[in-house]
N, C-alpha and C. Protein backbone atom coordinates (compact mmCIF):
# COMPACT_ATOMS: atom_id res chain seq x y z
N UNK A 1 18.95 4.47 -0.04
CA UNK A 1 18.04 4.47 1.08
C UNK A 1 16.85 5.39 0.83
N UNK A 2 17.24 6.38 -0.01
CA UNK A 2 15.76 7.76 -0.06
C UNK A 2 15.71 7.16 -1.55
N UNK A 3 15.49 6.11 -2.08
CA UNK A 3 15.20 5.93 -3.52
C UNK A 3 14.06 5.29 -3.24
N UNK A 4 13.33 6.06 -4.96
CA UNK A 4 11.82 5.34 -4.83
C UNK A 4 11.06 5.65 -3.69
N UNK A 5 10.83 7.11 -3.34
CA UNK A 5 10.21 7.42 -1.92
C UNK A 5 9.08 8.24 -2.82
N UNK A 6 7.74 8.04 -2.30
CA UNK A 6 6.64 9.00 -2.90
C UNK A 6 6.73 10.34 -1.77
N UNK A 7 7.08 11.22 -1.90
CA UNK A 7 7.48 12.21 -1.00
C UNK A 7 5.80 12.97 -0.84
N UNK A 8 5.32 13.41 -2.21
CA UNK A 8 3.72 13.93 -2.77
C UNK A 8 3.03 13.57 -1.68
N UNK A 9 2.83 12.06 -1.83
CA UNK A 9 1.91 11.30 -1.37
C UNK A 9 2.29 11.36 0.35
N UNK A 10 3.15 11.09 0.77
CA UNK A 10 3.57 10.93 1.57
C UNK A 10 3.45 12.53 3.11
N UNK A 11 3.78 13.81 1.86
CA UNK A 11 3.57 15.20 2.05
C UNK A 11 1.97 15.79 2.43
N UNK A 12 0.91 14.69 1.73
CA UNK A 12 -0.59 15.37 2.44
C UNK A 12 -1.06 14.05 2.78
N UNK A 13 -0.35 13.06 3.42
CA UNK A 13 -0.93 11.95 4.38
C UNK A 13 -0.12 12.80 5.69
N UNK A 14 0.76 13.71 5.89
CA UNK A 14 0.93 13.99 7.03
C UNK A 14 0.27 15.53 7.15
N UNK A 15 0.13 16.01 6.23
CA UNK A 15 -0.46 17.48 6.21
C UNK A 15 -1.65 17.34 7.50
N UNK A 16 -2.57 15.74 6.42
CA UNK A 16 -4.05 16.16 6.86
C UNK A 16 -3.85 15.00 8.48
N UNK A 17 -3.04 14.86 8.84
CA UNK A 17 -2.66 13.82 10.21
C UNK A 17 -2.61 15.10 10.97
N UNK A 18 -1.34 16.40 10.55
CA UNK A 18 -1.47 17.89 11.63
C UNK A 18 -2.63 18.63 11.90
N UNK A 19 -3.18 18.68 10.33
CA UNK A 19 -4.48 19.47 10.38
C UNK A 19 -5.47 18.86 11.54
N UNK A 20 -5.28 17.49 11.26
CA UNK A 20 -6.54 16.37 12.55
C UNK A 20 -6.18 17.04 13.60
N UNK A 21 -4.66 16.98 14.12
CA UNK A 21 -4.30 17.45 15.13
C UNK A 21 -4.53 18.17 15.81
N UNK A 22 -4.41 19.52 15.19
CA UNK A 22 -4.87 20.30 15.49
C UNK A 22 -6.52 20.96 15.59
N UNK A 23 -6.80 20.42 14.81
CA UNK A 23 -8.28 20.49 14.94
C UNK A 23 -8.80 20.20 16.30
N UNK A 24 -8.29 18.34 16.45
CA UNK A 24 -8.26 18.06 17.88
C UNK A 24 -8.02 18.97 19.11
N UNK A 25 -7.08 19.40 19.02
CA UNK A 25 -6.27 20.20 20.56
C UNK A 25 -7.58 21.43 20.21
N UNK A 26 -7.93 22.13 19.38
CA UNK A 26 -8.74 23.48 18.95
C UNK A 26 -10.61 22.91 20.08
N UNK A 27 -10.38 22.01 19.46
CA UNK A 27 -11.81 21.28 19.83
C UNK A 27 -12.31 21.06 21.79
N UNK A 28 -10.85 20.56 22.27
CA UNK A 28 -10.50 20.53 23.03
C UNK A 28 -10.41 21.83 24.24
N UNK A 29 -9.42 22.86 23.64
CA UNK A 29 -9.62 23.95 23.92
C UNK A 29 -11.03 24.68 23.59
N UNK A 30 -11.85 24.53 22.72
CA UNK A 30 -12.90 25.00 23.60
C UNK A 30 -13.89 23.84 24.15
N UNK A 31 -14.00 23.02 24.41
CA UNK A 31 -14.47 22.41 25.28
C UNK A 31 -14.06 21.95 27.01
N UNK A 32 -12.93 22.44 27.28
CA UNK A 32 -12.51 22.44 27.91
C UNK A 32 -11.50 23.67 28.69
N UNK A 33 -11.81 25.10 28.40
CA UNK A 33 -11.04 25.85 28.43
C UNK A 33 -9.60 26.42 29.51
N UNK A 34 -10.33 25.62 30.45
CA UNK A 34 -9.05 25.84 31.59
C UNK A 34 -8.01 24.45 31.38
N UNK A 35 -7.83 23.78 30.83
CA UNK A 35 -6.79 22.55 30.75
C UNK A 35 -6.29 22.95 29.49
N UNK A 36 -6.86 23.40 28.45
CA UNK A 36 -5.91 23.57 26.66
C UNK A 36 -6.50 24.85 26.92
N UNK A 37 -6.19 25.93 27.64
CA UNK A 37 -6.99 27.17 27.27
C UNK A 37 -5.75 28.13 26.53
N UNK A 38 -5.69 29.11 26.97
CA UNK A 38 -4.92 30.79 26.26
C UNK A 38 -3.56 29.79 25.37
N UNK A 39 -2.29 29.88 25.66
CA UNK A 39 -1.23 29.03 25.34
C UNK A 39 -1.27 27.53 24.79
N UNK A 40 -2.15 26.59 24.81
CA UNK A 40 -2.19 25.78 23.73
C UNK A 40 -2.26 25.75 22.70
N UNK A 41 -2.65 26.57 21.98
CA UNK A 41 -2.95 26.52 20.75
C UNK A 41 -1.32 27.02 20.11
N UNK A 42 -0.62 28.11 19.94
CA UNK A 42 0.48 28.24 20.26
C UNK A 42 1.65 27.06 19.97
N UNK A 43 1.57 26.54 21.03
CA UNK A 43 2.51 25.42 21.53
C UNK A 43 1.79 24.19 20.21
N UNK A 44 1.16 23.92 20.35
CA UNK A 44 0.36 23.00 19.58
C UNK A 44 0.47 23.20 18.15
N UNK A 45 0.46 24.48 17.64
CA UNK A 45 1.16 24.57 16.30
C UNK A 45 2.54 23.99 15.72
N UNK A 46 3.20 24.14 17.19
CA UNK A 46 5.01 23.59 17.26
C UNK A 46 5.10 22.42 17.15
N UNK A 47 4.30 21.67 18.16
CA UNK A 47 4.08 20.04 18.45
C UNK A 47 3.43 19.69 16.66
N UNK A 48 2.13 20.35 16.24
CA UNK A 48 2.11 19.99 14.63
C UNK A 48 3.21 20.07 13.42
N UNK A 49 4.28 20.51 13.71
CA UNK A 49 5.05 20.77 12.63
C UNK A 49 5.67 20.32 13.02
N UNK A 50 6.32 19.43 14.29
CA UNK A 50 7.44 18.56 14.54
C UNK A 50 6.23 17.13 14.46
N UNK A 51 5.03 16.98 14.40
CA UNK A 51 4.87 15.84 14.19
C UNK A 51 4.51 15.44 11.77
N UNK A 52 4.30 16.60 11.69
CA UNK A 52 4.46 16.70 10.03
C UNK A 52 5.70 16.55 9.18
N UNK A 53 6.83 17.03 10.43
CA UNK A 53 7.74 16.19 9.59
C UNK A 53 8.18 14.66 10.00
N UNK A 54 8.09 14.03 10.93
CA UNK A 54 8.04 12.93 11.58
C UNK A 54 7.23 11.77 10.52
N UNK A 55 6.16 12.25 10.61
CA UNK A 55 4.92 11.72 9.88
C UNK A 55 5.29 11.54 8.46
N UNK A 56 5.63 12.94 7.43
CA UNK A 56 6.09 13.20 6.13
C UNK A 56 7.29 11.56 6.00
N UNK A 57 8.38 11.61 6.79
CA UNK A 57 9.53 10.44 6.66
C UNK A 57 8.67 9.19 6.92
N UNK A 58 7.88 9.02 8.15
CA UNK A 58 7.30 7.86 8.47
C UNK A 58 6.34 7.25 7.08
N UNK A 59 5.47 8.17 6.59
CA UNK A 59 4.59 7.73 5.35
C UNK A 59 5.41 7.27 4.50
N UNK A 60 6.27 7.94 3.86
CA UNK A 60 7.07 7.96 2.45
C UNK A 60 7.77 6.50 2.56
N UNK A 61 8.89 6.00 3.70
CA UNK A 61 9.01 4.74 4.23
C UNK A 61 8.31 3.54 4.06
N UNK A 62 6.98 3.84 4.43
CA UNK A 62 5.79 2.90 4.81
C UNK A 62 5.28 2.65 3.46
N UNK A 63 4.95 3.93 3.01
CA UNK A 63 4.61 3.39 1.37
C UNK A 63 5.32 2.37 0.47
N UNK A 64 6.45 3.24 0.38
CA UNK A 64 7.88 2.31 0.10
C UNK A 64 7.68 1.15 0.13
N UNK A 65 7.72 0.89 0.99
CA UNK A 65 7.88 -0.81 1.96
C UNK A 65 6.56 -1.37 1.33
N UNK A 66 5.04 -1.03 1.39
CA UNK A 66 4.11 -1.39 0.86
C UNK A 66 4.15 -1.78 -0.53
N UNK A 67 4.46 -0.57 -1.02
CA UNK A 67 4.62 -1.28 -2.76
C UNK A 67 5.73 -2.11 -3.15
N UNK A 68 6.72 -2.44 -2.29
CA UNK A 68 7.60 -3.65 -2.96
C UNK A 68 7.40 -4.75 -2.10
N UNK A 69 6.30 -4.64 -1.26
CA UNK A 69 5.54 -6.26 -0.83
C UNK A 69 4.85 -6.62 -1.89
N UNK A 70 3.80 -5.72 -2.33
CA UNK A 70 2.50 -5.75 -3.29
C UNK A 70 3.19 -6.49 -4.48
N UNK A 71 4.73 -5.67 -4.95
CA UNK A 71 5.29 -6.32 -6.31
C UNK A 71 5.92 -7.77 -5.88
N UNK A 72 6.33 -8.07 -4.94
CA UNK A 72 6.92 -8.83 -4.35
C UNK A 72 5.46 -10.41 -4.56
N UNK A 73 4.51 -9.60 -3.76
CA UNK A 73 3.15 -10.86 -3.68
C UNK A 73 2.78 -11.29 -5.27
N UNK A 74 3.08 -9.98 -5.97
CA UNK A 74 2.79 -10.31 -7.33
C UNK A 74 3.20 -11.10 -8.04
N UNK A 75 4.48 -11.12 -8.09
CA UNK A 75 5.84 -11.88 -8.70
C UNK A 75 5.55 -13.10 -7.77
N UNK A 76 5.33 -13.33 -6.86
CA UNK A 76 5.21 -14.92 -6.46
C UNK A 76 4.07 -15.62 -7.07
N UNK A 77 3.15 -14.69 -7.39
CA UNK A 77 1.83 -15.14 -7.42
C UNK A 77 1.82 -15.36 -9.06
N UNK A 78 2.51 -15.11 -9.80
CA UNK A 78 3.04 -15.30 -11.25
C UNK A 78 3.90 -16.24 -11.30
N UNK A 79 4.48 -16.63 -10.34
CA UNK A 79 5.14 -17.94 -10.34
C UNK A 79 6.69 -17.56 -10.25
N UNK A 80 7.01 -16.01 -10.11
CA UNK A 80 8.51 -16.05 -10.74
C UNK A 80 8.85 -15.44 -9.18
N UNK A 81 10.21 -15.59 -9.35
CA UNK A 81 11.38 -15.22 -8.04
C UNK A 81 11.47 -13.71 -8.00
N UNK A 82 10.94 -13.09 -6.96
CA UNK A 82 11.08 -11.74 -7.10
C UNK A 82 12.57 -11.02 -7.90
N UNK A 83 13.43 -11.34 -7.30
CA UNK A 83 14.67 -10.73 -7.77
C UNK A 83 15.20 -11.46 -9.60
N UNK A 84 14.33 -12.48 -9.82
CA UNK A 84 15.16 -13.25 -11.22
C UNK A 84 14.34 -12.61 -11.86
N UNK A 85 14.51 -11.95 -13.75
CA UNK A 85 13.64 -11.51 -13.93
C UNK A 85 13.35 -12.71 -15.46
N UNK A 86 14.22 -13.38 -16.24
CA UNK A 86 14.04 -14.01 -17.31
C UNK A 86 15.13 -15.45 -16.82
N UNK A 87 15.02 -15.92 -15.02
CA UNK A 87 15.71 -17.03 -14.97
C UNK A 87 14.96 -18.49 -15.48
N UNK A 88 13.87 -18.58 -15.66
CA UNK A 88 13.49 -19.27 -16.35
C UNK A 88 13.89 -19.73 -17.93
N UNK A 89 14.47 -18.62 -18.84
CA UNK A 89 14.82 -19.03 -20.14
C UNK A 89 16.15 -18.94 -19.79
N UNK A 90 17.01 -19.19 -19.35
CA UNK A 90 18.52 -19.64 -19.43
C UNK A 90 18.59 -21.30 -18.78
N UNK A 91 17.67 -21.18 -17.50
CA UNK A 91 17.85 -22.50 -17.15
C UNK A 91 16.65 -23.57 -17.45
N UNK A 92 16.83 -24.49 -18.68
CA UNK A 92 15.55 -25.60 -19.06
C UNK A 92 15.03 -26.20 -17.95
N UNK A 93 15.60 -26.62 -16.95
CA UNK A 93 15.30 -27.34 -15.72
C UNK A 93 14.15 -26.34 -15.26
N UNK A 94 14.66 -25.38 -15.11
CA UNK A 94 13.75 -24.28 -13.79
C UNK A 94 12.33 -24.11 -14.88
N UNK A 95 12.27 -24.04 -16.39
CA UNK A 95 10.77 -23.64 -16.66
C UNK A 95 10.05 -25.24 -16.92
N UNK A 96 10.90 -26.09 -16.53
CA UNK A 96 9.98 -27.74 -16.44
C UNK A 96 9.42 -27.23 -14.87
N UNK A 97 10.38 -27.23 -14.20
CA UNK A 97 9.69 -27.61 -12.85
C UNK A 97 8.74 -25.63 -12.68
N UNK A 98 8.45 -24.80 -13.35
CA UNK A 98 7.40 -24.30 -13.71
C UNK A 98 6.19 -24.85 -13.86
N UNK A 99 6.13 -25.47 -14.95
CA UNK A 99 5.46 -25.94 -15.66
C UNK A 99 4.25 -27.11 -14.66
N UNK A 100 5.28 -27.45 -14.01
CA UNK A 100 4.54 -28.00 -12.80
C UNK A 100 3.75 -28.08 -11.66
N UNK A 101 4.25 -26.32 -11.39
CA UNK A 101 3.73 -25.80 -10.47
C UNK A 101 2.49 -25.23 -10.86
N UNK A 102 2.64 -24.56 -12.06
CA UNK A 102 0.93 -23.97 -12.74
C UNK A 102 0.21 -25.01 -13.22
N UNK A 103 0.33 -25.88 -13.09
CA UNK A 103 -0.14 -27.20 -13.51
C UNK A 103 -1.62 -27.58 -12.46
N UNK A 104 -0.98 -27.20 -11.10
CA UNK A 104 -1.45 -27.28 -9.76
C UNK A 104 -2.88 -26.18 -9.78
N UNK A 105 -2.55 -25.07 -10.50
CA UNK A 105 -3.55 -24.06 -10.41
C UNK A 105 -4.67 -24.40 -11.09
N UNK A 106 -4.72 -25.28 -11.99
CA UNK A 106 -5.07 -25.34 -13.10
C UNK A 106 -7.24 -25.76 -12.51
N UNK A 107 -7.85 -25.60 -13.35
CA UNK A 107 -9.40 -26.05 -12.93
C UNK A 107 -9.69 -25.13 -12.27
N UNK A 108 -9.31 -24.03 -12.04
CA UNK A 108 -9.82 -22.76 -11.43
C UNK A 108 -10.99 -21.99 -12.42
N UNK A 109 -11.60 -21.79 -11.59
CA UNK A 109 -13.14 -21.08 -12.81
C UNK A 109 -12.80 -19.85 -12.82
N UNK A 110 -12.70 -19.16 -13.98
CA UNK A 110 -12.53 -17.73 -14.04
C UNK A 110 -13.79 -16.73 -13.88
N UNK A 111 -13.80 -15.73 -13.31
CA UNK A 111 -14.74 -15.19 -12.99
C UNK A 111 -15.11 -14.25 -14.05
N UNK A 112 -14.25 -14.21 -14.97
CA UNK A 112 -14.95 -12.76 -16.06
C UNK A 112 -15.56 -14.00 -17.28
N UNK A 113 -15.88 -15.21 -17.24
CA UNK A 113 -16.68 -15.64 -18.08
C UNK A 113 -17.99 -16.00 -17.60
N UNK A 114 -19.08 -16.01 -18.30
CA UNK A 114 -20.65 -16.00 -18.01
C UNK A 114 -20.45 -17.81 -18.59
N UNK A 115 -21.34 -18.59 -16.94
CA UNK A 115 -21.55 -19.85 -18.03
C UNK A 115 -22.95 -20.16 -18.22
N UNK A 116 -23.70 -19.27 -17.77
CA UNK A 116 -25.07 -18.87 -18.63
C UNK A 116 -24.88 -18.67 -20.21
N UNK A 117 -24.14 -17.95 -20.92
CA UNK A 117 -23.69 -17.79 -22.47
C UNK A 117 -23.08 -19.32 -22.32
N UNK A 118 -22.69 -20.14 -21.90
CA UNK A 118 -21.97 -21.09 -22.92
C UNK A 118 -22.94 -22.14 -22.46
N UNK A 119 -23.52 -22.37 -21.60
CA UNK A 119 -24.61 -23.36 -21.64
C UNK A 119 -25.66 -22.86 -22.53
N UNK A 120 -26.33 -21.76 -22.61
CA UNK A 120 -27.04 -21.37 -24.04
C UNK A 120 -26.24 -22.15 -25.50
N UNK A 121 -25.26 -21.50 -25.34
CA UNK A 121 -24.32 -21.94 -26.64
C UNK A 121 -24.44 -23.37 -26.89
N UNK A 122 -24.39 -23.96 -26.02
CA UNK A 122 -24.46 -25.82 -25.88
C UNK A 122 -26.02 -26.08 -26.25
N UNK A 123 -26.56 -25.83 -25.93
CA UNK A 123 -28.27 -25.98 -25.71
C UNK A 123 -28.36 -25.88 -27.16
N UNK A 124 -28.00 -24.89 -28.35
CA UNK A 124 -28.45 -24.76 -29.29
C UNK A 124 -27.94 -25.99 -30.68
């Protein structure tokens, strides 16, 4: 369940969420001094460190979850079954009906070639 957690990353996406925080309530208190005045700030340090660790679990989770969609979109988008990693070479059937499916992609213009250079190239 805590495997593969970016804790780092996860540790100053909530840092700088308390720091906001607090900044906020600070901002507040003086703009407003009788509603967040003497004792907010105080209290508001407490409320930041129970929301930094809240935050710290919530990020690390979220990341988590993000990067094994991303690998997940990837692996589909390569054509293969997220969880199979070489089911294609055991079963002949499964890399025919591959073969079929990229078949479909196929006539797509790639964007890292210039066809200014190959119509020159033709022209000559």
């Amino acid at each position: 369940m805590f495997e593969d957690l970016n804790w780092r990353g996860a540790i100053r996406r909530a840092a700088f969420a308390a720091l906001l925080y607090l900044l906020f309530i600070y901002i507040l208190g003086v703009a407003y001094p009788d509603t967040f005045g003497a004792g907010g700030m105080s209290s508001a340090i407490v409320v930041a460190l129970v929301f930094f660790f809240f935050y710290t679990i919530l990020f690390a989770f979220t990341d988590r979850s993000k990067r094994r969609r991303l690998s997940r979109m990837k692996a589909e988008s390569k054509g293969k079954k997220p969880g199979a990693k070489n089911a294609g070479a055991s079963d002949p059937a499964a890399s025919g009906d591959e073969e079929v499916g990229t078949a479909e992609l196929r006539g797509r213009q790639n964007p890292n070639t210039s066809r200014r250079k190959t119509a020159r190239r033709r022209r000559r």
